[in-house]
N, C-alpha and C. Protein backbone atom coordinates (compact mmCIF):
# COMPACT_ATOMS: atom_id res chain seq x y z
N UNK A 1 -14.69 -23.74 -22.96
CA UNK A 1 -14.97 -22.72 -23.94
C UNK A 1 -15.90 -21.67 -23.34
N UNK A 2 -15.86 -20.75 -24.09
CA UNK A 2 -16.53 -19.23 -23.08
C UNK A 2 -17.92 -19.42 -24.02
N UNK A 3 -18.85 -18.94 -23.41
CA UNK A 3 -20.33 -18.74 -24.39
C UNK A 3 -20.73 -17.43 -23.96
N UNK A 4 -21.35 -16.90 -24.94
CA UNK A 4 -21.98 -14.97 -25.01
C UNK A 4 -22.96 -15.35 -25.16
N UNK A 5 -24.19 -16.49 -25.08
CA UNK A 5 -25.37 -16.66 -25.57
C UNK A 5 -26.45 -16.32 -24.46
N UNK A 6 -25.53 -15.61 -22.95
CA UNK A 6 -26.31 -15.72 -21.69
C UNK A 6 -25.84 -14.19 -20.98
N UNK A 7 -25.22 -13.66 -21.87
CA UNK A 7 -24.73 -12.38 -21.39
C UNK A 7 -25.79 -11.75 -21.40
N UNK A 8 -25.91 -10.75 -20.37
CA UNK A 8 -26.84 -9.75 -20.21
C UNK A 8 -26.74 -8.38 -19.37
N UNK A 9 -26.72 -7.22 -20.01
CA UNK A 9 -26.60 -6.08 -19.63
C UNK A 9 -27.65 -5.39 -19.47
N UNK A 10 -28.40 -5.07 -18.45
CA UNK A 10 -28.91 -3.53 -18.43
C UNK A 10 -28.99 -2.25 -19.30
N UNK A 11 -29.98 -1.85 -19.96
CA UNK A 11 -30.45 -0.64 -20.68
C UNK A 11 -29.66 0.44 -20.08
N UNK A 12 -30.00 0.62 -18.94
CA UNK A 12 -29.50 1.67 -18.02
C UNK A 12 -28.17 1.52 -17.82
N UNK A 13 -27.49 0.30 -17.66
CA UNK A 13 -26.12 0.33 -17.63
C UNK A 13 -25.49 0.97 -18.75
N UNK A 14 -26.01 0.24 -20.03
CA UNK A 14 -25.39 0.83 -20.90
C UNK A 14 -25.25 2.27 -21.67
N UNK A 15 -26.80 3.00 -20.91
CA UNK A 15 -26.30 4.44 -21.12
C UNK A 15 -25.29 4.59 -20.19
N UNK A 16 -25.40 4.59 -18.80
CA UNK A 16 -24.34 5.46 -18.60
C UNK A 16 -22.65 4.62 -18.70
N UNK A 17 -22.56 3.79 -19.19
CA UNK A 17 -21.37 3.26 -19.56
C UNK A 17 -20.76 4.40 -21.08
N UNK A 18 -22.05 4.89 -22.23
CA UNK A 18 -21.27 5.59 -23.13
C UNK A 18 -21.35 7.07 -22.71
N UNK A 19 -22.51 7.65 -21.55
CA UNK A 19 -22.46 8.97 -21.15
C UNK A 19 -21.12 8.98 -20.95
N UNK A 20 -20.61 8.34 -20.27
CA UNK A 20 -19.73 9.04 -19.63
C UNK A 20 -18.10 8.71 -20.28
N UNK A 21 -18.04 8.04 -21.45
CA UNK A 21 -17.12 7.55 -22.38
C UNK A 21 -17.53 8.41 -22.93
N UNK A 22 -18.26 9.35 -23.18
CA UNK A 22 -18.48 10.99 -24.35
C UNK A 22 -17.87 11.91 -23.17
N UNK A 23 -18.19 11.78 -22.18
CA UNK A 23 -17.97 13.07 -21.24
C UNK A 23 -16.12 12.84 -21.33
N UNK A 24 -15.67 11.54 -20.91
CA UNK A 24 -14.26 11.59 -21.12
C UNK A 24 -13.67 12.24 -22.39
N UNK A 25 -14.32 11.44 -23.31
CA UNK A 25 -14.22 11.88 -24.73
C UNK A 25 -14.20 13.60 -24.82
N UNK A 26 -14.98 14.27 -24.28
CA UNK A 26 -15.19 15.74 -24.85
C UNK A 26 -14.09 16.18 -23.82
N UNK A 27 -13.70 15.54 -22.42
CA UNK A 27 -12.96 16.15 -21.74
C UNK A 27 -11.43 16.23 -22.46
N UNK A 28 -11.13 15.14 -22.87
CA UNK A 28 -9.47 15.24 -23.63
C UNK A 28 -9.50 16.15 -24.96
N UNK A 29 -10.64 15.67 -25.69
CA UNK A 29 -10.73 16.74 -27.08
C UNK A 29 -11.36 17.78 -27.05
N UNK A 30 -11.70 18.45 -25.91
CA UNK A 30 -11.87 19.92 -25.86
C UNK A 30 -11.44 20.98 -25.10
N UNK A 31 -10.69 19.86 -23.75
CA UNK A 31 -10.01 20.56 -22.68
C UNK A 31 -11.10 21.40 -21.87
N UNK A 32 -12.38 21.16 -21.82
CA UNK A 32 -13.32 21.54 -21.04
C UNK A 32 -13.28 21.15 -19.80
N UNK A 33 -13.05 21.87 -18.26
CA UNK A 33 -13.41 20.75 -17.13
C UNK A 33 -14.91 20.61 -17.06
N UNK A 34 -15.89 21.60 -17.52
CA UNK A 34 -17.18 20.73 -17.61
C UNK A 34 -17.76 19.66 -17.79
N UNK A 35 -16.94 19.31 -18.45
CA UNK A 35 -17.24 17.82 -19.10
C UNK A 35 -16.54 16.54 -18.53
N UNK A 36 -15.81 16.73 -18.02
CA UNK A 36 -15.33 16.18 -16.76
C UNK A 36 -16.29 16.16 -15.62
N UNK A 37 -16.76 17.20 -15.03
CA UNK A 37 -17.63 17.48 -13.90
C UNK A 37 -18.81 16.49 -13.68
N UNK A 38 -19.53 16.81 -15.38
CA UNK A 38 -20.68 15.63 -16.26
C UNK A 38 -20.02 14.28 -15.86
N UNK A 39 -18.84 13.97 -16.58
CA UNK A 39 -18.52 12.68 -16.10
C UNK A 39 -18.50 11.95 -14.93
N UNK A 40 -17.93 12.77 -14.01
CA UNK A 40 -18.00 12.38 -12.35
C UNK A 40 -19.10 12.22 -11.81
N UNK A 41 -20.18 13.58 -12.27
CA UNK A 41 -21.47 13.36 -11.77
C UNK A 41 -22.32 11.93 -12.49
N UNK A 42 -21.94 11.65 -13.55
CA UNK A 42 -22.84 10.23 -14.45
C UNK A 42 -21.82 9.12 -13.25
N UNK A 43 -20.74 9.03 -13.48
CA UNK A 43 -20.09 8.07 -12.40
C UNK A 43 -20.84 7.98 -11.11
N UNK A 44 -21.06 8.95 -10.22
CA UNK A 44 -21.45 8.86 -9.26
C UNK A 44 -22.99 8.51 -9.36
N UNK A 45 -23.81 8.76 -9.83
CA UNK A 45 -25.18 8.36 -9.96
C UNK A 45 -25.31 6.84 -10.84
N UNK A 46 -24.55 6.53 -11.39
CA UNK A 46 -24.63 5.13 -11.62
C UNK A 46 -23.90 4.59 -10.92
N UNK A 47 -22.91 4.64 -10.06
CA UNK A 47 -22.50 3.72 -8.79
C UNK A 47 -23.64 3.69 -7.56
N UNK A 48 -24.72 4.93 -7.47
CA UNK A 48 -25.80 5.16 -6.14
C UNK A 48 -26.63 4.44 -7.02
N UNK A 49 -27.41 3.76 -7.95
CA UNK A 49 -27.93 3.08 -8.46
C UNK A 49 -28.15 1.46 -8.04
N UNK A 50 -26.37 1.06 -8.66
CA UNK A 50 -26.15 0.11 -8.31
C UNK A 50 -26.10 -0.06 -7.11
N UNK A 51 -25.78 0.35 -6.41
CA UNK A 51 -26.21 0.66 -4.66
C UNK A 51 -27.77 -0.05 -3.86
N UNK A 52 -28.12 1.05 -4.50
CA UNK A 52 -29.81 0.97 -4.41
C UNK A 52 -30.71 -0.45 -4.67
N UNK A 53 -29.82 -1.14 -6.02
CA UNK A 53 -30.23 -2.29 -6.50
C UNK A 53 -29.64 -3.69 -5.57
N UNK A 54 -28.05 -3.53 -5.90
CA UNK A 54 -28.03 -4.49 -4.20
C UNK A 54 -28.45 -4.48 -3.01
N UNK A 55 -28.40 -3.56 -2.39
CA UNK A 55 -29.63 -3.65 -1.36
C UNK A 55 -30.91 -3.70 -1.25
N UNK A 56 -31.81 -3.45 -2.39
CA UNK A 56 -32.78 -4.33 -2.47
C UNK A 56 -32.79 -5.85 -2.82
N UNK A 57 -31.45 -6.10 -4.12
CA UNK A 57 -31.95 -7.68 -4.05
C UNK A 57 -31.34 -8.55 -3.19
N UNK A 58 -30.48 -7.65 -1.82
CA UNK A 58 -30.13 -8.82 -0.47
C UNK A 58 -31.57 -8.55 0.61
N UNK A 59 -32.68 -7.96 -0.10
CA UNK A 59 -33.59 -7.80 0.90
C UNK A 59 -34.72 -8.64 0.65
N UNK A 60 -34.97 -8.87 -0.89
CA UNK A 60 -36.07 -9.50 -1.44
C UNK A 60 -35.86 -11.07 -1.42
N UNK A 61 -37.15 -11.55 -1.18
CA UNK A 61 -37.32 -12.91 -1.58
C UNK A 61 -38.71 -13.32 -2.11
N UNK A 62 -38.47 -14.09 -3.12
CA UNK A 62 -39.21 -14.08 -4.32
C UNK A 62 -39.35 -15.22 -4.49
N UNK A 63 -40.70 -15.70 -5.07
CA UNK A 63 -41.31 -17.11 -5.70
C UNK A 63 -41.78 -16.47 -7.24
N UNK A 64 -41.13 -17.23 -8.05
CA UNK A 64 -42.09 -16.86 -9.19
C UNK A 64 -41.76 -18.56 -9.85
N UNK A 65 -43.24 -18.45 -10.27
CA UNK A 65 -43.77 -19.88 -10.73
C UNK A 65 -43.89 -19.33 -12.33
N UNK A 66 -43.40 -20.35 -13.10
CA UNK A 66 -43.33 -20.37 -14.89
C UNK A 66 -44.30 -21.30 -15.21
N UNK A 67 -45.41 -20.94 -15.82
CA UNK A 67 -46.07 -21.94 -16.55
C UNK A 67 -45.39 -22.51 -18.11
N UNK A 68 -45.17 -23.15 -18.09
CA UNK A 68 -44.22 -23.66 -19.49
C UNK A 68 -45.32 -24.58 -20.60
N UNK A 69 -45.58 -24.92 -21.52
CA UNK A 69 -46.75 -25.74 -22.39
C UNK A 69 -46.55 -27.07 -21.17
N UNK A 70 -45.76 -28.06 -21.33
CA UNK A 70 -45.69 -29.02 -21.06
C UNK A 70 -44.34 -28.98 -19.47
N UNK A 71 -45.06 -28.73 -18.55
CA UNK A 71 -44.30 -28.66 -17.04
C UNK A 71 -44.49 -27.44 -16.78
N UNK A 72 -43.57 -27.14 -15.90
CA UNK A 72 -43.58 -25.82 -15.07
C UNK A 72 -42.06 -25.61 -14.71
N UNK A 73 -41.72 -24.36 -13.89
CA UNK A 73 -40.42 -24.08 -13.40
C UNK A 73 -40.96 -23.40 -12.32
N UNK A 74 -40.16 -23.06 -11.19
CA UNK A 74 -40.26 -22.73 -9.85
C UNK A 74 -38.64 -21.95 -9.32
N UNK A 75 -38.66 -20.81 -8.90
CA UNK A 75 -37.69 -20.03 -8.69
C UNK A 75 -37.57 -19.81 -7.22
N UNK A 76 -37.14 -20.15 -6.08
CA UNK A 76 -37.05 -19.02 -5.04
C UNK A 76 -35.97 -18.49 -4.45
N UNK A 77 -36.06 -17.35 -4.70
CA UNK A 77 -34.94 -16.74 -4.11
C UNK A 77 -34.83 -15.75 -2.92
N UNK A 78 -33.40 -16.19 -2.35
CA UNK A 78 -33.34 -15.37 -0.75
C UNK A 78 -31.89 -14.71 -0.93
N UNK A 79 -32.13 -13.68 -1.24
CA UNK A 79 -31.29 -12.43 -1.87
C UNK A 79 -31.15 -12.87 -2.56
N UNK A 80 -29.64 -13.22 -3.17
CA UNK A 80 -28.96 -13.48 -4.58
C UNK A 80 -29.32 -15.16 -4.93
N UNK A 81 -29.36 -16.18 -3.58
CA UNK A 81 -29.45 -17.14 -3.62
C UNK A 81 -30.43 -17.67 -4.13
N UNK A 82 -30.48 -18.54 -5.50
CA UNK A 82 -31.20 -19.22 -6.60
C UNK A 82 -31.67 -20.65 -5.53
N UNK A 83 -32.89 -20.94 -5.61
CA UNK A 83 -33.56 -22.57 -4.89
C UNK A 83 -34.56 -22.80 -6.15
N UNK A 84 -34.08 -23.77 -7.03
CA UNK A 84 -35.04 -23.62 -8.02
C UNK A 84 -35.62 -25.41 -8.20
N UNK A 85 -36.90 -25.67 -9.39
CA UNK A 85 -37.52 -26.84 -9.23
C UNK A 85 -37.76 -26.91 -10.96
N UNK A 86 -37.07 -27.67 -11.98
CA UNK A 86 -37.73 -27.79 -13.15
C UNK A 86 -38.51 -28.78 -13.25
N UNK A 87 -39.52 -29.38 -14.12
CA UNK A 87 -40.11 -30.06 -14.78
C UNK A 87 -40.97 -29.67 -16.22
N UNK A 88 -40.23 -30.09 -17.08
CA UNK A 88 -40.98 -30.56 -18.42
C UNK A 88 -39.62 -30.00 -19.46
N UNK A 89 -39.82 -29.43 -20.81
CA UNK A 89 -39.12 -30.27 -21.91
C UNK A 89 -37.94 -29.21 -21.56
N UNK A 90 -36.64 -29.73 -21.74
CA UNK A 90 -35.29 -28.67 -21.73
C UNK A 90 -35.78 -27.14 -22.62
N UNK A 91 -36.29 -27.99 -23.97
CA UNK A 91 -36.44 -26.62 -25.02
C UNK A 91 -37.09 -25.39 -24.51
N UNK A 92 -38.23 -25.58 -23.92
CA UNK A 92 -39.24 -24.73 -22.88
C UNK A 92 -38.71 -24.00 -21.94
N UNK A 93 -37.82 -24.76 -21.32
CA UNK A 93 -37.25 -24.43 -20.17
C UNK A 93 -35.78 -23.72 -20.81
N UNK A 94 -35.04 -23.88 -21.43
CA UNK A 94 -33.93 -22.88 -22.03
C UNK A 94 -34.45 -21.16 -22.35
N UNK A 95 -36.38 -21.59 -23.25
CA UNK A 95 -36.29 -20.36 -24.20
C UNK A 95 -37.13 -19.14 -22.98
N UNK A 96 -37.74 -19.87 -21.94
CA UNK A 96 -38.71 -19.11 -21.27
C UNK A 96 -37.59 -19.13 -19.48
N UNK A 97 -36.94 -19.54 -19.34
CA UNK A 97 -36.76 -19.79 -17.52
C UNK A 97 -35.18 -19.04 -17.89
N UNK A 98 -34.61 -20.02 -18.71
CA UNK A 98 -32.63 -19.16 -18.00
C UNK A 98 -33.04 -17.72 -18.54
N UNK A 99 -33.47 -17.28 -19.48
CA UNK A 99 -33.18 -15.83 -19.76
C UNK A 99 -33.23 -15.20 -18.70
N UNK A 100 -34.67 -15.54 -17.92
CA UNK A 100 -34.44 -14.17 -16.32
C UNK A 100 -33.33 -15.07 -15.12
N UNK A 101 -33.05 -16.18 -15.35
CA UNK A 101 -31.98 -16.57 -14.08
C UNK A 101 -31.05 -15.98 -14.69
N UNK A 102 -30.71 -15.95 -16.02
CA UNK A 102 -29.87 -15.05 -15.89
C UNK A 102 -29.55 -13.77 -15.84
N UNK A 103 -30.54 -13.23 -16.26
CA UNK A 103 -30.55 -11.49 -15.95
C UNK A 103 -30.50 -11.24 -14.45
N UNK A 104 -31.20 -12.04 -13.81
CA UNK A 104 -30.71 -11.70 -11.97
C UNK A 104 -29.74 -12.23 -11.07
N UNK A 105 -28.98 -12.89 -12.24
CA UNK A 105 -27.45 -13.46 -11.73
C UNK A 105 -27.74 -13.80 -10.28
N UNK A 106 -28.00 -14.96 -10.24
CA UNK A 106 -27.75 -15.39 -8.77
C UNK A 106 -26.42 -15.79 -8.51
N UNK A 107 -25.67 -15.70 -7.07
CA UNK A 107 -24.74 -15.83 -6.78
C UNK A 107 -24.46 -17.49 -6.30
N UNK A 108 -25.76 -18.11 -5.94
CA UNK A 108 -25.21 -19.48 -5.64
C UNK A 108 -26.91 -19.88 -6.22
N UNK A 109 -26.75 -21.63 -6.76
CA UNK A 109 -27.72 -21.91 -7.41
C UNK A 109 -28.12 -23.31 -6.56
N UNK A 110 -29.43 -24.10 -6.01
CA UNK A 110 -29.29 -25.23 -5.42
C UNK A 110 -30.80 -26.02 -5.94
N UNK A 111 -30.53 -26.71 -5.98
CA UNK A 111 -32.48 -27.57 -6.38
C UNK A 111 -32.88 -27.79 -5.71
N UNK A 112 -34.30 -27.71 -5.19
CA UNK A 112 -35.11 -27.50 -4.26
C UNK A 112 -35.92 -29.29 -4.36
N UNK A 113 -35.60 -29.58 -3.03
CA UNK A 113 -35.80 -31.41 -2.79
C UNK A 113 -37.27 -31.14 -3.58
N UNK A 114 -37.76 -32.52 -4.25
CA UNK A 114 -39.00 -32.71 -4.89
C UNK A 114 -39.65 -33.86 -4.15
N UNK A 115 -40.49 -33.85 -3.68
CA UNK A 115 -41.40 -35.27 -3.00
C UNK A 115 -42.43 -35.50 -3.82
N UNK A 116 -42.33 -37.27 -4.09
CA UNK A 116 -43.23 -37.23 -5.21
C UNK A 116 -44.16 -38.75 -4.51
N UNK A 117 -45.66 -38.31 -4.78
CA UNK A 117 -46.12 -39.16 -4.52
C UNK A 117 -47.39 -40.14 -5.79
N UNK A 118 -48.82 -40.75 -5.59
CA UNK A 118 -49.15 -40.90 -6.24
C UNK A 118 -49.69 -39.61 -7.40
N UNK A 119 -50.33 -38.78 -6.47
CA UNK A 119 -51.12 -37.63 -6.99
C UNK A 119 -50.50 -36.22 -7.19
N UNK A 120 -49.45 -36.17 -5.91
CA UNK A 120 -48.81 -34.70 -6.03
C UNK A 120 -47.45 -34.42 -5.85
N UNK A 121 -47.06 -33.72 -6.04
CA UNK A 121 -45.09 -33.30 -5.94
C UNK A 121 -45.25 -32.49 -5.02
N UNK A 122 -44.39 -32.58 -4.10
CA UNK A 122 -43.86 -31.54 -3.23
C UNK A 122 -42.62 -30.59 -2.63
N UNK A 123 -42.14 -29.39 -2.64
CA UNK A 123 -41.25 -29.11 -2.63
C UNK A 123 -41.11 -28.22 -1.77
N UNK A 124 -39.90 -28.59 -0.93
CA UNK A 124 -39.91 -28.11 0.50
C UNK A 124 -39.21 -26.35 0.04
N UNK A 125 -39.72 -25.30 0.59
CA UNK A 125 -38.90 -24.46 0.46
C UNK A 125 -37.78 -24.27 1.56
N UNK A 126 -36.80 -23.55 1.70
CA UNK A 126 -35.77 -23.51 2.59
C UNK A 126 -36.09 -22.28 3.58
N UNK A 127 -35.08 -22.47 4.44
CA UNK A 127 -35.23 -21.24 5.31
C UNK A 127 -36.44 -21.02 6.15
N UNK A 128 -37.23 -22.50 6.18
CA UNK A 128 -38.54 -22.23 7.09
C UNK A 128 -39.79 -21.85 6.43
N UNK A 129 -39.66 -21.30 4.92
CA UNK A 129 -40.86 -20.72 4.17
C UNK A 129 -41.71 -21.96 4.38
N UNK A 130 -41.71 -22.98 4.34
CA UNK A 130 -42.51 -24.15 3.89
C UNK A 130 -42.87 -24.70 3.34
N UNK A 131 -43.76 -25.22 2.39
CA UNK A 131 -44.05 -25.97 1.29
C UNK A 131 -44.74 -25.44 0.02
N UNK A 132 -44.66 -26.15 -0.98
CA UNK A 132 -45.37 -25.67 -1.97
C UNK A 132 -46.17 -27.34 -2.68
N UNK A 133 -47.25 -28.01 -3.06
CA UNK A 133 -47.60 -28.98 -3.53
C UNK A 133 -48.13 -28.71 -5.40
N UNK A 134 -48.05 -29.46 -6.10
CA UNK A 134 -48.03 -29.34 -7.25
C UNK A 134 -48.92 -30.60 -7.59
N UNK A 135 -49.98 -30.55 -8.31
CA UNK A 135 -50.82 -31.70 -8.78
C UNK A 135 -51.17 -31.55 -10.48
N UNK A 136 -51.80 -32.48 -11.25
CA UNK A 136 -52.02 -32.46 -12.53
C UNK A 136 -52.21 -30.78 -13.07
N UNK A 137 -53.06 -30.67 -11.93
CA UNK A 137 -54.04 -29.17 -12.24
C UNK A 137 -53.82 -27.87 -12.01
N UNK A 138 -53.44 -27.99 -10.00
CA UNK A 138 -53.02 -26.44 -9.48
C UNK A 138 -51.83 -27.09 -8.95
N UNK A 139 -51.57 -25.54 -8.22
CA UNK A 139 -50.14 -25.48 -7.58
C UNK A 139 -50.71 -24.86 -6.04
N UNK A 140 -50.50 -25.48 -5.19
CA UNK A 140 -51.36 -25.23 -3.66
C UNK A 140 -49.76 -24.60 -2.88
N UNK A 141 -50.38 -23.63 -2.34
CA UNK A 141 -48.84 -22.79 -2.00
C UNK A 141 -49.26 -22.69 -0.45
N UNK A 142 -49.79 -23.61 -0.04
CA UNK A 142 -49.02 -24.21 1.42
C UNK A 142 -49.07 -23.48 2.50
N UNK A 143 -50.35 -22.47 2.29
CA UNK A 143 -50.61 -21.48 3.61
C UNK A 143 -49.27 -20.45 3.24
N UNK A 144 -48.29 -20.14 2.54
CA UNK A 144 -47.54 -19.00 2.31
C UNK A 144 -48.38 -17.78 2.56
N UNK A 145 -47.95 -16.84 2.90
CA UNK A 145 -48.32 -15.51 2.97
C UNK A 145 -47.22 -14.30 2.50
N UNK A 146 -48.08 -14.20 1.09
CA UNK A 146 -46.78 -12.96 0.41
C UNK A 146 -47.25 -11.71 0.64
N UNK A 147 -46.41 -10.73 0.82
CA UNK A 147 -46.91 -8.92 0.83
C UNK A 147 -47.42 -8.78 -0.20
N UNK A 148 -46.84 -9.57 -2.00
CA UNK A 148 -47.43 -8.74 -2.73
C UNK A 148 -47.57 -9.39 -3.94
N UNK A 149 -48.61 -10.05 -4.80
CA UNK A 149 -48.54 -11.41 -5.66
C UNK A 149 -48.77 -10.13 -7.16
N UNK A 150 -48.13 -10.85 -8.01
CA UNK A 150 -48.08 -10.38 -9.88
C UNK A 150 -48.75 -11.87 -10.35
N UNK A 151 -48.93 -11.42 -11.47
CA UNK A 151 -49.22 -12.18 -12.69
C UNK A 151 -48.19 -11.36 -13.88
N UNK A 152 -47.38 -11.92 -14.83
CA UNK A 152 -47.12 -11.79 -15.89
C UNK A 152 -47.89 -11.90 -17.31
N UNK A 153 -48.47 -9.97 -17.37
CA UNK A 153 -49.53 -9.65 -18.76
C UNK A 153 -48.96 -8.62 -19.08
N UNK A 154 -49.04 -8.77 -20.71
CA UNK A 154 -49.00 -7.76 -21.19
C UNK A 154 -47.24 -6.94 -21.19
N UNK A 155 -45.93 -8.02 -21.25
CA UNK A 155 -44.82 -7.24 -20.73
C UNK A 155 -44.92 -6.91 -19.63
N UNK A 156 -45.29 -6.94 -18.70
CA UNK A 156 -44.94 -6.21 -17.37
C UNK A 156 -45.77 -7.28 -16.20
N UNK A 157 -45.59 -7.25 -14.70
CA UNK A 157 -45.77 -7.72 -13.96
C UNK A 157 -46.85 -6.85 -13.52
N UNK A 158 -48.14 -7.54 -13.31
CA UNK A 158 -49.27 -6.85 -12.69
C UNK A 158 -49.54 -7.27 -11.28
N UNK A 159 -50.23 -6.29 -10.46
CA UNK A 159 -50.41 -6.90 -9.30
C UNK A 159 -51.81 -8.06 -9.37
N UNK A 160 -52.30 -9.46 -8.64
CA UNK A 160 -52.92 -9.94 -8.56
C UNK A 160 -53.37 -10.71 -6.81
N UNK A 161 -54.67 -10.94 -6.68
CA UNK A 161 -55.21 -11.20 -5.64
C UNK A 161 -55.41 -13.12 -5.93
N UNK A 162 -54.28 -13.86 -5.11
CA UNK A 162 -54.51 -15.51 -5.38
C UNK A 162 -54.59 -15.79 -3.90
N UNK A 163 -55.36 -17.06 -4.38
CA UNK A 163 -56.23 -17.36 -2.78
C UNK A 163 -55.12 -18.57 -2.52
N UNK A 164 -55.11 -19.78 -2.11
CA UNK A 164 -54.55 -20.62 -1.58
C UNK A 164 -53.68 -21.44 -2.42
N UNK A 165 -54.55 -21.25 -3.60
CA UNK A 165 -53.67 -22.23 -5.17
C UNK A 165 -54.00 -21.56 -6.54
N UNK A 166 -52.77 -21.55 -7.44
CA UNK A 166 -53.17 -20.95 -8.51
C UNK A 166 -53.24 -22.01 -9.57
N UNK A 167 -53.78 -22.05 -10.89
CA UNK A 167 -54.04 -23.06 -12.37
C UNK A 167 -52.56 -23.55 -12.92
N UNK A 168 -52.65 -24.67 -12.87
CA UNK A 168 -51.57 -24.67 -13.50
C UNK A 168 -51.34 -24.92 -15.03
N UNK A 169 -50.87 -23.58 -15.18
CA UNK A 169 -51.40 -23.43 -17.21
C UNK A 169 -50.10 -22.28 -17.42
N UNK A 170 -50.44 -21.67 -18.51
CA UNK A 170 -49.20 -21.45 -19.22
C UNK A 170 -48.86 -19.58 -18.77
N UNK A 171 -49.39 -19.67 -17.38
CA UNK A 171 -48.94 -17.99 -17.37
C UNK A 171 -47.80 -17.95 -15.80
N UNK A 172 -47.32 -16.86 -15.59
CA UNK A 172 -46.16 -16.76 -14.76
C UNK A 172 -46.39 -15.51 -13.61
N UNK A 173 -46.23 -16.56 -12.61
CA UNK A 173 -46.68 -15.71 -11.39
C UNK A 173 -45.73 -15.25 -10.64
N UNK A 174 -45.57 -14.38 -9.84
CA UNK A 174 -44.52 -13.55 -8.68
C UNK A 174 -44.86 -13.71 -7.61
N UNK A 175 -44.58 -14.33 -6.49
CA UNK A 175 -44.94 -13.55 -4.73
C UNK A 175 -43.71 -13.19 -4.25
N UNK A 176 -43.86 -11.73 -3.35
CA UNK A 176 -42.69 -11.12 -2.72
C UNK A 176 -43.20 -11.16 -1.44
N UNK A 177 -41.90 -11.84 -0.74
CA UNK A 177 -42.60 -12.26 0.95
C UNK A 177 -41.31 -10.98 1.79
């Protein structure tokens, strides 16, 4: 069975998906080539867009850590490719984590090995990044070195300065390496 409960479109897509369904529109019912011209030009600037956007997200790679009430979630991605780590309740994890896996559509999805011992979890990242350790309290990120760390306040991603480990509590962090 098909589900629409995970569909997700772009703001921006969807203007210029009706710009330019008016520009067609005015082109047949007014016989204007201006409006045609409009159309080609909205076509072409939303194809250099999308452009712009795949080649940044085959360039980026990204950690962003979810603080959830009860567990956490762990994302990393190397371009399109999803390496992800859940722990704690499905419900948490449905209403706060798939919404952005799915808005950034990854192209292949894999779980990231978990090592678990008395005190801490560990999870190897791929591709050589290295480790990340997880205990009751913090999340120790394993000597990583990102260009550029967020915190999630306020709607939007802020930039933030984290030293070796961040709290592990209910807010959502970014590093772009």
């Amino acid at each position: 069975f098909s589900r629409v409960n995970e569909i997700y479109i772009p703001g921006i897509a969807i203007f210029f998906y009706w710009a330019i369904t008016a520009m067609v529109f005015m082109t047949l019912l007014y016989r204007k080539p201006i409006s045609s011209y409009f159309a080609v030009a909205l076509l072409f600037s939303f194809l250099v867009l999308r452009l712009q956007k795949h080649i940044e997200e085959q360039r980026a790679n990204t950690l962003v850590f979810y603080g959830i009430p009860k567990g956490y979630a762990l994302d990393f991605w190397i371009g399109k490719d999803l390496y992800y780590a859940d722990h704690g309740l499905e419900t948490d994890l449905n209403y706060k984590v798939s919404p952005h896996r799915t808005a950034v559509n990854p192209s292949r999805k894999h779980a990231l090995p978990v090592l678990v011992n008395d005190t801490l979890q560990r999870m190897v990242l791929p591709a050589g990044y290295g480790h990340i350790d997880i205990d009751k309290e913090r999340i120790f990120l394993g000597g990583l070195s990102s260009n550029h760390s967020y915190i999630w306040e306020k709607g939007k991603w802020q930039p933030v300065t984290v030293s070796d480990s961040i709290s592990l509590g209910q807010k959502t962090y970014k590093f772009v390496f």
